[in-house]
Protein backbone atom coordinates (compact mmCIF):
# COMPACT_ATOMS: atom_id res chain seq x y z
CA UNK A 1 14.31 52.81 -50.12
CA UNK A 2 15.31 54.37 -47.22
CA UNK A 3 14.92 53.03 -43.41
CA UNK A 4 13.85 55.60 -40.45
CA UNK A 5 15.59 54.68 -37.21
CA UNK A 6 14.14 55.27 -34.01
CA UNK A 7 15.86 58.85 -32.44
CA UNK A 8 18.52 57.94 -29.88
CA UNK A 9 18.01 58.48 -26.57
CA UNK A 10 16.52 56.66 -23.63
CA UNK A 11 13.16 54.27 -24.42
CA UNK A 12 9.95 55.01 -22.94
CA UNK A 13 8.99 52.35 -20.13
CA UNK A 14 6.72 50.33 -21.48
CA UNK A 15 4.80 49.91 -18.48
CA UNK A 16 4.33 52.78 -16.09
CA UNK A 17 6.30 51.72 -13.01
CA UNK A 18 3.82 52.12 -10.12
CA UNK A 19 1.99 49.21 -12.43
CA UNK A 20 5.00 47.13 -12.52
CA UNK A 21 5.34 47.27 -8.69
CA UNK A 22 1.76 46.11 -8.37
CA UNK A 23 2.55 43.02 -10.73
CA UNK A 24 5.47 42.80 -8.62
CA UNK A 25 4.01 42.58 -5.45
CA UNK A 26 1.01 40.46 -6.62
CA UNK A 27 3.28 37.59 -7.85
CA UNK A 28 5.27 37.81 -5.07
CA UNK A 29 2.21 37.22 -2.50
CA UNK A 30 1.50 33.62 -2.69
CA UNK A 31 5.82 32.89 -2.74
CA UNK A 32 5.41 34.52 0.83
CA UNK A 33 2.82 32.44 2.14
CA UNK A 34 0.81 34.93 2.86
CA UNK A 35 -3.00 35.36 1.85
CA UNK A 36 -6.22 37.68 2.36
CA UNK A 37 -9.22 37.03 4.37
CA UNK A 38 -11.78 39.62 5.05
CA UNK A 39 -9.23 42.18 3.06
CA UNK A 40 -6.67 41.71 5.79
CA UNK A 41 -3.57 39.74 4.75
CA UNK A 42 -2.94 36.52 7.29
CA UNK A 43 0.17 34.46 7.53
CA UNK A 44 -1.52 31.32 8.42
CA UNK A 45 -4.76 30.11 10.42
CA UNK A 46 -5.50 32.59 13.05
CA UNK A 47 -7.66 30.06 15.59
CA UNK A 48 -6.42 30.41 19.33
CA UNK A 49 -5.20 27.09 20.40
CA UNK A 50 -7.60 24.70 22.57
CA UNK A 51 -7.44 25.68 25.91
CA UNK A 52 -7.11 22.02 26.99
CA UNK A 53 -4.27 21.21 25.03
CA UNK A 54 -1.18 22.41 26.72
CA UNK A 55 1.64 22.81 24.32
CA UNK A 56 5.23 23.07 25.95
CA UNK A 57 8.18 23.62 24.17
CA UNK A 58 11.75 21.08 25.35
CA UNK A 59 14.38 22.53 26.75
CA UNK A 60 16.51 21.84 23.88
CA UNK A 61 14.67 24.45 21.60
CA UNK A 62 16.20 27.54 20.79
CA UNK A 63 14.73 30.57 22.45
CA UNK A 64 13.77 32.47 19.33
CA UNK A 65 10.97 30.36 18.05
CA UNK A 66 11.14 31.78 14.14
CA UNK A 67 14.63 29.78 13.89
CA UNK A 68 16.73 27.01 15.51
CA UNK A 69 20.18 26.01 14.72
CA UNK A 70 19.71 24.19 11.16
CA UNK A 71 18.04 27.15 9.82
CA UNK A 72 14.56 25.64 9.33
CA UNK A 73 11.65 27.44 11.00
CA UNK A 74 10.56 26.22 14.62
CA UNK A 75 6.86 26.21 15.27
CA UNK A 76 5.93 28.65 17.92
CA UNK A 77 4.99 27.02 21.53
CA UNK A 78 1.02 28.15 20.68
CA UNK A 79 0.67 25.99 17.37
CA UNK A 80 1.54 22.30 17.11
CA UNK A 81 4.23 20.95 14.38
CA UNK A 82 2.46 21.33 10.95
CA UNK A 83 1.72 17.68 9.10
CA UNK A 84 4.49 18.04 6.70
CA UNK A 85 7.05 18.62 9.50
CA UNK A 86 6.62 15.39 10.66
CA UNK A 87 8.95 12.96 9.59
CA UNK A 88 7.41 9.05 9.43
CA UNK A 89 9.19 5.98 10.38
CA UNK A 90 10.97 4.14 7.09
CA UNK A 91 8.46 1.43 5.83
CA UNK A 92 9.87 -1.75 6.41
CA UNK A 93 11.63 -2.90 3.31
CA UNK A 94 10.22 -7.13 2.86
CA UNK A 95 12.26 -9.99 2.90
CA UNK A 96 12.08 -13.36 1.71
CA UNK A 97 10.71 -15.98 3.51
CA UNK A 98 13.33 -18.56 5.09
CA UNK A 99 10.71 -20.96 5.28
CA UNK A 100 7.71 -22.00 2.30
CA UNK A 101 4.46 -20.24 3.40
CA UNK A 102 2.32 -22.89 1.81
CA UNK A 103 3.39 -25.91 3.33
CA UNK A 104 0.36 -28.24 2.65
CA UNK A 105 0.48 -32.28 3.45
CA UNK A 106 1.51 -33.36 0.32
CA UNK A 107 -0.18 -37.32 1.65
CA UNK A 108 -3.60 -35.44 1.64
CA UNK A 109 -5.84 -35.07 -1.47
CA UNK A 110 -9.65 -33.10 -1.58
CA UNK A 111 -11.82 -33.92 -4.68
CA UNK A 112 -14.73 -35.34 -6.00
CA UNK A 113 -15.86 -39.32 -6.39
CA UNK A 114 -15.67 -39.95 -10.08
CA UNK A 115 -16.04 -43.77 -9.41
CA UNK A 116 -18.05 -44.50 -6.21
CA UNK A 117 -19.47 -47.28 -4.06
CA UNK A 118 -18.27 -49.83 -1.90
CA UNK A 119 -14.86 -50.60 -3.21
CA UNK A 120 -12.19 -51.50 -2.98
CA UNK A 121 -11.69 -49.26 -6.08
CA UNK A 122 -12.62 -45.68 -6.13
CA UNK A 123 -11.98 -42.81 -8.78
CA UNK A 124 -11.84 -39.21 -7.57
CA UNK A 125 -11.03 -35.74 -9.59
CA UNK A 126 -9.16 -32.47 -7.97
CA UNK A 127 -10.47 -29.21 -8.02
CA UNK A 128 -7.15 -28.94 -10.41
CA UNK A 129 -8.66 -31.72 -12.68
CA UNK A 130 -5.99 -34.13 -11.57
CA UNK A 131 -7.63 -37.51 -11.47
CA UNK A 132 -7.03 -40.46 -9.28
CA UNK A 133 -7.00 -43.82 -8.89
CA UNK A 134 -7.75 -45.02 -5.57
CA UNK A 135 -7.55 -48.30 -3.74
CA UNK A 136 -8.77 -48.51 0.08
CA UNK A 137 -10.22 -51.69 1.19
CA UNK A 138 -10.94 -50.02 4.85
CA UNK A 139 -12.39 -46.90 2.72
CA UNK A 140 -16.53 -48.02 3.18
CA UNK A 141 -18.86 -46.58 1.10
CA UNK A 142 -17.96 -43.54 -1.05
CA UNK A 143 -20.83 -42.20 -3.03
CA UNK A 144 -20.44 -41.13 -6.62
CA UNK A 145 -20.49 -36.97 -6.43
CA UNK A 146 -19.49 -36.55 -3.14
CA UNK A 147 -16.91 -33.99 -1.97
CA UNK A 148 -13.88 -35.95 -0.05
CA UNK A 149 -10.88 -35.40 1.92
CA UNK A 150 -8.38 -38.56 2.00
CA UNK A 151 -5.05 -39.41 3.38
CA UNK A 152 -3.33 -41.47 0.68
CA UNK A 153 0.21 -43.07 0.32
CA UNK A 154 1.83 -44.71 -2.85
CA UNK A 155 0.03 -48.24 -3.87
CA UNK A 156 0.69 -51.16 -1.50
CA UNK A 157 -0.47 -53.57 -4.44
CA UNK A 158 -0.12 -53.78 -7.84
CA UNK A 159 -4.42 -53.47 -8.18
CA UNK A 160 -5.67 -51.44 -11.13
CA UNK A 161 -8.19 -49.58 -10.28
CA UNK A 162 -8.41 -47.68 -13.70
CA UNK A 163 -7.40 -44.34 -15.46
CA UNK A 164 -5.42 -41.40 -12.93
CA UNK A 165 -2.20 -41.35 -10.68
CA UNK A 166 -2.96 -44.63 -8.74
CA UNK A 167 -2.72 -44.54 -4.56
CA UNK A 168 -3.73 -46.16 -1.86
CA UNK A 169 -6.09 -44.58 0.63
CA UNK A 170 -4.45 -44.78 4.40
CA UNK A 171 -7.82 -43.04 6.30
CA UNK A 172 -10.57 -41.98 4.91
């Protein structure tokens, strides 16, 4: 078995080279920033400024508007600073509190009468489901449902006034 190699010599392009240019030069379009409207080819947006909206350049700007010292490109005095020129201010990085941001009344309890009536004795059940035994002989009538808000203190006396976390009421 014998092999035919290929006859020495330069290789045929494989793609004529006025095609390769066109590839070329398409690819290399949208790298340059540049597009086409209407079959022209455009830079960027071609509006004329407002003619109420004075642009004027500071005196610390270079002369040539296409550069400045660092190298990056300088908006021209006609066009204002694109968006993504802009630099924002850093965000504000959070801190701890110094201080507890919930400081409730810890003397001051909100619930419902479990146990009503005239007293002295009174039940009444948190939100939390935190029941309490409450003694207040200045308390009046509390009826049995009702939504209260007390100021309590530990027990004075040793009166049992039945299942929960027994306190005294100081105001009703």
């Amino acid at each position: 078995m014998t092999r035919h190699l290929p006859p020495a010599g330069p290789m045929p392009p494989a793609v004529p080279m006025p095609l390769a240019l066109l590839m070329a030069l398409a690819l290399l379009m949208p790298l340059a920033g540049c597009a086409r409207e209407n079959g022209d080819i455009v830079a960027e947006d071609r509006t004329p400024p407002a003619a109420d909206s004075p642009v004027s350049r500071a005196p610390s700007e270079p002369a040539d508007p296409a550069a400045s010292p660092s190298g990056a490109p300088v908006p021209s005095a006609d066009r204002p600073t694109p968006l993504s020129r802009i630099l924002s201010p850093k965000p504000r990085i959070p801190t701890l509190p110094k201080e507890p941001t919930d400081n409730r009344p810890t003397d001051v309890i909100a619930g419902r009468i479990t146990r009503g009536g005239t007293g002295p004795c009174y039940g009444l059940t948190t939100l939390d489901g935190i029941e309490y035994a409450l003694h207040g002989t200045a308390a009046g009538e509390l009826a049995t449902g009702s939504f209260v808000t007390l100021r309590v203190a530990p027990p004075t006396s040793p009166v049992d006034c039945g299942p929960g976390i027994a306190r005294s009421i100081v105001t009703p």
